[in-house]
C-alpha atoms as a PDB file:
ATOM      1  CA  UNK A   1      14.318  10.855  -8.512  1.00  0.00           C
ATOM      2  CA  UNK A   2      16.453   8.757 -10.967  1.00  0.00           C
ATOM      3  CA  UNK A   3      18.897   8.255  -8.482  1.00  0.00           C
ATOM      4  CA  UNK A   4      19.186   4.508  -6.614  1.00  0.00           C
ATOM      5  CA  UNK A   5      21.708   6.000  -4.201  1.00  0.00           C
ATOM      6  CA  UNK A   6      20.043   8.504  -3.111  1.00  0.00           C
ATOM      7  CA  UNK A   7      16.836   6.106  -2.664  1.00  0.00           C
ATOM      8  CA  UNK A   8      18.636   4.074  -1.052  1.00  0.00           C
ATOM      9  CA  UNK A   9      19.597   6.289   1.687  1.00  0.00           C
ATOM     10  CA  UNK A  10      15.709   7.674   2.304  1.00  0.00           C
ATOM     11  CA  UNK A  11      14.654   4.131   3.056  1.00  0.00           C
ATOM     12  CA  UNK A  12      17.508   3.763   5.052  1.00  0.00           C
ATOM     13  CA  UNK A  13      16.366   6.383   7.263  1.00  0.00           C
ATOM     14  CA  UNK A  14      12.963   5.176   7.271  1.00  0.00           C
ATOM     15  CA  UNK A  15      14.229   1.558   8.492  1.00  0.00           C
ATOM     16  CA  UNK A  16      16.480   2.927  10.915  1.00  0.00           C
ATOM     17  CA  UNK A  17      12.986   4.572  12.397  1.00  0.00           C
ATOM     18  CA  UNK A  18      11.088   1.046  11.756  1.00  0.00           C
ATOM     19  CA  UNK A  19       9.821   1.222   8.892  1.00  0.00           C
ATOM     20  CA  UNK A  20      10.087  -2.565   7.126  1.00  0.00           C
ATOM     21  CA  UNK A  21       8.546  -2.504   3.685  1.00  0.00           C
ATOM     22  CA  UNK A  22       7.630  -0.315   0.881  1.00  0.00           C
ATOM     23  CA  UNK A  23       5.126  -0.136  -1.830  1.00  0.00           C
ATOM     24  CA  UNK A  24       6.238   0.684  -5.151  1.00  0.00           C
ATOM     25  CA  UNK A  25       4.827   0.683  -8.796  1.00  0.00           C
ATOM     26  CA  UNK A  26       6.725  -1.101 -11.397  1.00  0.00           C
ATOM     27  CA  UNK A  27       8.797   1.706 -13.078  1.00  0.00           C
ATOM     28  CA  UNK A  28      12.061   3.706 -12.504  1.00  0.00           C
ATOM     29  CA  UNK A  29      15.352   3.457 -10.233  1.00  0.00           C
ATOM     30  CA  UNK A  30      12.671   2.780  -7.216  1.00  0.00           C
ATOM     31  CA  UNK A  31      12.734  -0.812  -7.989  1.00  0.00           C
ATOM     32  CA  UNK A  32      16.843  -0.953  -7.461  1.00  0.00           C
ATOM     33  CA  UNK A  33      16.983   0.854  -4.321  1.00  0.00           C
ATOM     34  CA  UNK A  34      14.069  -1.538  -3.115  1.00  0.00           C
ATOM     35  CA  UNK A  35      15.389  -4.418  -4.285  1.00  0.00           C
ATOM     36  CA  UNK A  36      18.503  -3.502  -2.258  1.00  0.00           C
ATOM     37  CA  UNK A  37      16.741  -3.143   0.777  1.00  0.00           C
ATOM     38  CA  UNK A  38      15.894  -6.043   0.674  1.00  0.00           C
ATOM     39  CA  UNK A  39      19.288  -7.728   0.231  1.00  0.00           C
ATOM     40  CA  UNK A  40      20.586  -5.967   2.772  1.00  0.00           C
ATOM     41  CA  UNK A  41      17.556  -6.498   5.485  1.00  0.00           C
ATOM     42  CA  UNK A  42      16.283  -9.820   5.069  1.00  0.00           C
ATOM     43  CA  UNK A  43      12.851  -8.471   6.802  1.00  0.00           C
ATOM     44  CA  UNK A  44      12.274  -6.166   4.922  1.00  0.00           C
ATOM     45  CA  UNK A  45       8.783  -6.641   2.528  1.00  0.00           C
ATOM     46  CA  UNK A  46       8.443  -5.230  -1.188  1.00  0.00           C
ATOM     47  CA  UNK A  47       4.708  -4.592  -1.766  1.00  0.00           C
ATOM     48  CA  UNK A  48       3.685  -3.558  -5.515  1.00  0.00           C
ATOM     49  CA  UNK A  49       0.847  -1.890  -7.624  1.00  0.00           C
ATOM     50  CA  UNK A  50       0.538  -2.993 -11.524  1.00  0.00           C
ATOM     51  CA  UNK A  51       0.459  -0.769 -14.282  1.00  0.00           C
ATOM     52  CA  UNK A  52      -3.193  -0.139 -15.898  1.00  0.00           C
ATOM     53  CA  UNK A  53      -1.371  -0.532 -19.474  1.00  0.00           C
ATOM     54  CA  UNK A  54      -1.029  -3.294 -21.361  1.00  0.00           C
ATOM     55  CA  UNK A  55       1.626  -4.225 -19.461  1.00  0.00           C
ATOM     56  CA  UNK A  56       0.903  -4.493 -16.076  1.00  0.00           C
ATOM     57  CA  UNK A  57       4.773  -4.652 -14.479  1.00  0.00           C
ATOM     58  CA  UNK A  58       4.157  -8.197 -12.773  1.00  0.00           C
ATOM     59  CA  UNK A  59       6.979  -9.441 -14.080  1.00  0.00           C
ATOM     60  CA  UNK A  60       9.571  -6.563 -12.980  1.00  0.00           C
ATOM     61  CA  UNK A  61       7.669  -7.040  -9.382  1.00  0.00           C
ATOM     62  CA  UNK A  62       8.350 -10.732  -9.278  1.00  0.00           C
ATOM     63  CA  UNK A  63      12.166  -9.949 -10.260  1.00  0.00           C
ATOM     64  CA  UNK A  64      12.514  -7.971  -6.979  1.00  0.00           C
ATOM     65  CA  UNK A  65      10.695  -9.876  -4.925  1.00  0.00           C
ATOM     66  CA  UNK A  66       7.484  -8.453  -4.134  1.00  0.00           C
ATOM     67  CA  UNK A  67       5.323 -10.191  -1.766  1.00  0.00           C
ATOM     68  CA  UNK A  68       2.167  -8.539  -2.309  1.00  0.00           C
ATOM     69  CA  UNK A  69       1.321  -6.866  -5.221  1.00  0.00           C
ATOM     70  CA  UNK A  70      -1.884  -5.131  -5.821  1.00  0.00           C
ATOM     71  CA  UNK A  71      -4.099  -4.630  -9.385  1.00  0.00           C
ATOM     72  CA  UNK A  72      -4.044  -0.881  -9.709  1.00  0.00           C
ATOM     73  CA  UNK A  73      -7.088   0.719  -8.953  1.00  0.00           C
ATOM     74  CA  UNK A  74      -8.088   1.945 -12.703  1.00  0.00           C
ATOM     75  CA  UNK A  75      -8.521  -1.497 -12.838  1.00  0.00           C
ATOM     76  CA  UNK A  76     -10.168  -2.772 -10.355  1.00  0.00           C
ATOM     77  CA  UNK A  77     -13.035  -0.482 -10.091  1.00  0.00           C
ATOM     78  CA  UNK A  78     -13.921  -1.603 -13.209  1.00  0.00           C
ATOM     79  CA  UNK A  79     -14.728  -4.702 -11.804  1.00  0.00           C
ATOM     80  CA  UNK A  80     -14.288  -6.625 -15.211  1.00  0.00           C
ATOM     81  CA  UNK A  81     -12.124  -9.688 -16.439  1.00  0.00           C
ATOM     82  CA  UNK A  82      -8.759  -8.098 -16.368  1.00  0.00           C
ATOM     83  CA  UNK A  83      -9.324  -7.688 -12.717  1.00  0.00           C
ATOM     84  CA  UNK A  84      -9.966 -11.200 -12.206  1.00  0.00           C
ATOM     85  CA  UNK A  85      -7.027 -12.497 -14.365  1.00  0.00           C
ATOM     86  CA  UNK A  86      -4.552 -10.423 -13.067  1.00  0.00           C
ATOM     87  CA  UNK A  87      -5.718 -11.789  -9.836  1.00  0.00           C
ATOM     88  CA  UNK A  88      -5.171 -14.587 -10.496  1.00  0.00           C
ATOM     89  CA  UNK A  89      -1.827 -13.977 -12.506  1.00  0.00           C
ATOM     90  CA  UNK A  90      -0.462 -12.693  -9.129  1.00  0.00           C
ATOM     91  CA  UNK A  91      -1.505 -15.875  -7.262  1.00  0.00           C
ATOM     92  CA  UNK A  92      -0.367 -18.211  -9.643  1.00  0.00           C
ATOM     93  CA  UNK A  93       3.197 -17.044  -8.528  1.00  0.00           C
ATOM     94  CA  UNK A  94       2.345 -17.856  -5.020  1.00  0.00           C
ATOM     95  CA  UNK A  95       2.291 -14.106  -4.330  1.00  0.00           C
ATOM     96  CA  UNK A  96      -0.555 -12.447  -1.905  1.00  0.00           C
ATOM     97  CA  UNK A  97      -3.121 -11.333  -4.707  1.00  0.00           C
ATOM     98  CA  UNK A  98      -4.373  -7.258  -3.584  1.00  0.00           C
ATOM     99  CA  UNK A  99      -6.395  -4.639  -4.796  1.00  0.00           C
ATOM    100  CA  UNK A 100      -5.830  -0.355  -4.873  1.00  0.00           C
ATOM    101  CA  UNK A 101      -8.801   1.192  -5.472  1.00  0.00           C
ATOM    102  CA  UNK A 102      -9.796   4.868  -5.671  1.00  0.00           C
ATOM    103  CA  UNK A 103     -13.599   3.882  -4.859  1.00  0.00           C
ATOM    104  CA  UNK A 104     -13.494   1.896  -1.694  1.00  0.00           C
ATOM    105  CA  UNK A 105     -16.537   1.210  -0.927  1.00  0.00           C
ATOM    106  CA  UNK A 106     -18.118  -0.492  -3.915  1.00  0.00           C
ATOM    107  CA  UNK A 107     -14.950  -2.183  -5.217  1.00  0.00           C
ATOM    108  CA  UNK A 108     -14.261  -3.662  -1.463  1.00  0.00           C
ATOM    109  CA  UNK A 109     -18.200  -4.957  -1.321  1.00  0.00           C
ATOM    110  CA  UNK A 110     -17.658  -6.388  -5.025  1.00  0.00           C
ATOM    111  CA  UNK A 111     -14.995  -8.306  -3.832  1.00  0.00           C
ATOM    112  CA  UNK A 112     -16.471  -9.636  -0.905  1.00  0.00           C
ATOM    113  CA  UNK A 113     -19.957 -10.601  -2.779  1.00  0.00           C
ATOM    114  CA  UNK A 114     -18.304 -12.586  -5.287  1.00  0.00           C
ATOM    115  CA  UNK A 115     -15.380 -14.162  -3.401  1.00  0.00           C
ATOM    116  CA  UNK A 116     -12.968 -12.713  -5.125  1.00  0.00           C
ATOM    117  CA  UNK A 117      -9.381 -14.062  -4.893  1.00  0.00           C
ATOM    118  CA  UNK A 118      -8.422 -10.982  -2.555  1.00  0.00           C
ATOM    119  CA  UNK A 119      -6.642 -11.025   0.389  1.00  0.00           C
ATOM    120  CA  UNK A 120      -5.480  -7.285   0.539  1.00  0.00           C
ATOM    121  CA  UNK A 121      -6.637  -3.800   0.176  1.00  0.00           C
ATOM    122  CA  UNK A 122      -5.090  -0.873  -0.199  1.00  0.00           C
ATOM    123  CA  UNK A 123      -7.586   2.018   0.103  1.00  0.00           C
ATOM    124  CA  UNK A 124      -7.975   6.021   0.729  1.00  0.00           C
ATOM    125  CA  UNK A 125      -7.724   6.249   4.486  1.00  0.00           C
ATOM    126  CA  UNK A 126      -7.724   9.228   6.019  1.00  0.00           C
ATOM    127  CA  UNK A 127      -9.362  11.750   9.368  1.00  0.00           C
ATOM    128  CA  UNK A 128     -10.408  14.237   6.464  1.00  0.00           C
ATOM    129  CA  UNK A 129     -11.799  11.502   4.640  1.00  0.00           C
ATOM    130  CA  UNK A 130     -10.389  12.461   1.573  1.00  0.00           C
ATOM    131  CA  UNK A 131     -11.122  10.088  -1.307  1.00  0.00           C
ATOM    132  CA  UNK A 132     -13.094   7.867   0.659  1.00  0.00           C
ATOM    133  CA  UNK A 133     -16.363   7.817  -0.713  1.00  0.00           C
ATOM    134  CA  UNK A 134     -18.881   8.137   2.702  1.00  0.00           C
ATOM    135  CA  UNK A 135     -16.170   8.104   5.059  1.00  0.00           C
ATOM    136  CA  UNK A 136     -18.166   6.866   8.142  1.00  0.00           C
ATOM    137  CA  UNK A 137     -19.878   3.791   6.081  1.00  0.00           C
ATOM    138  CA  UNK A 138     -16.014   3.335   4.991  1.00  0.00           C
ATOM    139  CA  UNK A 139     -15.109   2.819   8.512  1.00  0.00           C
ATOM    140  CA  UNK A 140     -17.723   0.315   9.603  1.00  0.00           C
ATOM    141  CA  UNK A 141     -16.560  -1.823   6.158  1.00  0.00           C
ATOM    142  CA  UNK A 142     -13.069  -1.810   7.360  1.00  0.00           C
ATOM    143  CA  UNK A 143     -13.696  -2.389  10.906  1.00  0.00           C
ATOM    144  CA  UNK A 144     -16.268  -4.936  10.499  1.00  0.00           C
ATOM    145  CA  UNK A 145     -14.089  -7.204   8.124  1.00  0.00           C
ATOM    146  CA  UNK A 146     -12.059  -9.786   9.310  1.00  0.00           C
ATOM    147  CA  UNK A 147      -9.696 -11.945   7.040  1.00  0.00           C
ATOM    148  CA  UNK A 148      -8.344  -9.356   4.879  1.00  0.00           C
ATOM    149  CA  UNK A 149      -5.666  -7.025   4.986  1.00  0.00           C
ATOM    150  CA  UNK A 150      -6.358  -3.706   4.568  1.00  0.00           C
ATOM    151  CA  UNK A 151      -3.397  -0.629   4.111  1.00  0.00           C
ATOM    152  CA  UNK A 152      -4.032   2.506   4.071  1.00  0.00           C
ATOM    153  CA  UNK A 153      -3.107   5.165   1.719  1.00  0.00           C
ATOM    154  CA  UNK A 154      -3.597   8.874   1.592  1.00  0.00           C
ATOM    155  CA  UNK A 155      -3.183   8.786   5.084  1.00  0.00           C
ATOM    156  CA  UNK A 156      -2.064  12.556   5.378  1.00  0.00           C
ATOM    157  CA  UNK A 157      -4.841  13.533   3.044  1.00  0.00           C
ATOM    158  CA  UNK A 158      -2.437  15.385   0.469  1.00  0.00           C
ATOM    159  CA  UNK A 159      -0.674  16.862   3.585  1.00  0.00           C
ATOM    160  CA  UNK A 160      -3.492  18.597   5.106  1.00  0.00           C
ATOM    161  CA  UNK A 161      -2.958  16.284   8.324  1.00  0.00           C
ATOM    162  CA  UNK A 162      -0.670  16.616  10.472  1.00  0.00           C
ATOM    163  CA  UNK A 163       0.954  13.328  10.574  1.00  0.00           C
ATOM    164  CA  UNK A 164       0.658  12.688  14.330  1.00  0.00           C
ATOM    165  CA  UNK A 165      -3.431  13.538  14.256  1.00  0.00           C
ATOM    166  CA  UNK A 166      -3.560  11.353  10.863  1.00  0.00           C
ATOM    167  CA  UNK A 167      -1.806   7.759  12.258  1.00  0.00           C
ATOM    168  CA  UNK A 168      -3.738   8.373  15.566  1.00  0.00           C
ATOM    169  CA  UNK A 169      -7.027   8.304  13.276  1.00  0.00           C
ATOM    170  CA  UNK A 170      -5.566   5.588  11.622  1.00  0.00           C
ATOM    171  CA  UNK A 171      -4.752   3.161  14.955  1.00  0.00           C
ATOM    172  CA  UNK A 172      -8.274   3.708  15.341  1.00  0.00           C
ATOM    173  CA  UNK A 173      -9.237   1.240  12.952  1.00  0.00           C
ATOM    174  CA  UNK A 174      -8.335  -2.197  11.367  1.00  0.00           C
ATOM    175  CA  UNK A 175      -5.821  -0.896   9.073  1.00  0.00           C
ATOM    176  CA  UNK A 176      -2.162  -3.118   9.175  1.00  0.00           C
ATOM    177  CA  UNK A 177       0.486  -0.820   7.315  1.00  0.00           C
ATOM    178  CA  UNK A 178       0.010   2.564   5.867  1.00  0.00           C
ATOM    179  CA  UNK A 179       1.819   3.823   2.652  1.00  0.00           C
ATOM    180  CA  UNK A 180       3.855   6.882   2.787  1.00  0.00           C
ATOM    181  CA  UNK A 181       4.990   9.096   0.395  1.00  0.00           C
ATOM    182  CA  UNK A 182       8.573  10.304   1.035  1.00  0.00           C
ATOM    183  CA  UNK A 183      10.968  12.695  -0.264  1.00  0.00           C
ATOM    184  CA  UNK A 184      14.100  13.694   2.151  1.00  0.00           C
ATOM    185  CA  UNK A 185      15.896  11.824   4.762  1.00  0.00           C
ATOM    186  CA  UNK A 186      14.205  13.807   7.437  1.00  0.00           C
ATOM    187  CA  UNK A 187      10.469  13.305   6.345  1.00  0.00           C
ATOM    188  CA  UNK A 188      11.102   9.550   6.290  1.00  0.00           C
ATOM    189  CA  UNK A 189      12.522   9.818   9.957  1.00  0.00           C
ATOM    190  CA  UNK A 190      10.090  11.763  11.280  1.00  0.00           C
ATOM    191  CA  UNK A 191       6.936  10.088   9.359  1.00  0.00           C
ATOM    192  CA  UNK A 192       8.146   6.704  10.290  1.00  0.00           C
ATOM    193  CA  UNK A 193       8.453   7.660  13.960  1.00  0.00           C
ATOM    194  CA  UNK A 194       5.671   9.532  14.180  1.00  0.00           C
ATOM    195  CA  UNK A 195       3.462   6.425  12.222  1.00  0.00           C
ATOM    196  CA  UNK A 196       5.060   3.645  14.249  1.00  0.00           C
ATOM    197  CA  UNK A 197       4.038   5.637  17.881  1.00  0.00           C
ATOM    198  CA  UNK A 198       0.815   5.933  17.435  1.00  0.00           C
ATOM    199  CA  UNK A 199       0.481   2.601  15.842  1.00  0.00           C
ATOM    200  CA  UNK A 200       2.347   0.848  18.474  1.00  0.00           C
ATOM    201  CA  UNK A 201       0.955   2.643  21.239  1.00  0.00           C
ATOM    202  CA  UNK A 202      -2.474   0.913  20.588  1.00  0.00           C
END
């Protein structure tokens, strides 16, 4: 969608349901309708991803006020030195330093072995455990670590869940937030409902 408006009004929904943040990569007319959100609702939270390109977007994050912004997962399963500056790009601006990554398991214990400067993860999450690597060793490495934040992504595994099964799964375990992918007024209402009463109800 290259329309802000029409953005604009989707997250609107969403809010009105209870939603208070989004996560959003640094590209397109998604940045204006977030950054609008949050002029308009002073809780609301911007949460970002970088770019794995030479450029990765921290800038354009910063201008709308991210919070949180994450190293995208291409790069931090690599494990290598752009991870770690990027890191520490993010927390020089006195922004919560995270990382995506599309191999949970080994990138999360990396992290943790070397003390990384992590305080966030947003990872595959799911009942089907789609993307997760060995889902049930996944579970006992979220579960059993404290101090971190971890979100949860693919949370309707691609749409296969149904979304009241997949966020009971998810209050299950030590997951915060959950990412969402929406498209129509409607699917924001009735994802953000449906998210928020099984989350809440725990």
């Amino acid at each position: 969608m290259n329309n802000p408006d029409a953005m604009l009004e989707i997250l609107e929904s969403s809010y009105a349901k209870g939603a208070r943040g989004i996560e959003v990569i640094p590209s397109g007319k998604i940045l204006e309708a977030a950054y609008m959100m949050s002029e308009i609702h002073s809780d609301y939270v911007i949460m970002g991803s970088t770019y794995p390109g030479k450029d990765p977007g921290i800038d354009a994050l910063i201008k709308i006020g991210a919070k949180l912004i994450f190293v995208h997962g291409m790069i931090s399963d690599k494990k290598g030195l752009t991870l770690l500056r990027l890191l520490d790009d993010i927390s020089n601006y006195n922004i919560i330093p995270g990382i995506a990554t599309h191999e949970p398991i080994p990138t999360i214990q990396y992290c943790l072995e070397n003390s990384l400067n992590v305080r966030a993860f947003l990872i595959p999450f799911n009942k089907n455990g789609f993307l997760m690597g060995n889902a049930k060793e996944l579970e006992e490495l979220v579960d059993n670590t404290k101090n971190f934040y971890f979100i949860g992504m693919k949370t309707l595994s691609a749409g296969e869940i149904k979304p009241d099964i997949a966020f009971d799964y998810i209050s299950n375990h030590n997951i915060c937030a959950v990412t969402i992918g929406m498209v129509t007024t409607h699917q924001a209402e009735e994802s953000t409902k449906t998210a928020l009463k099984s989350l809440n109800g725990k």
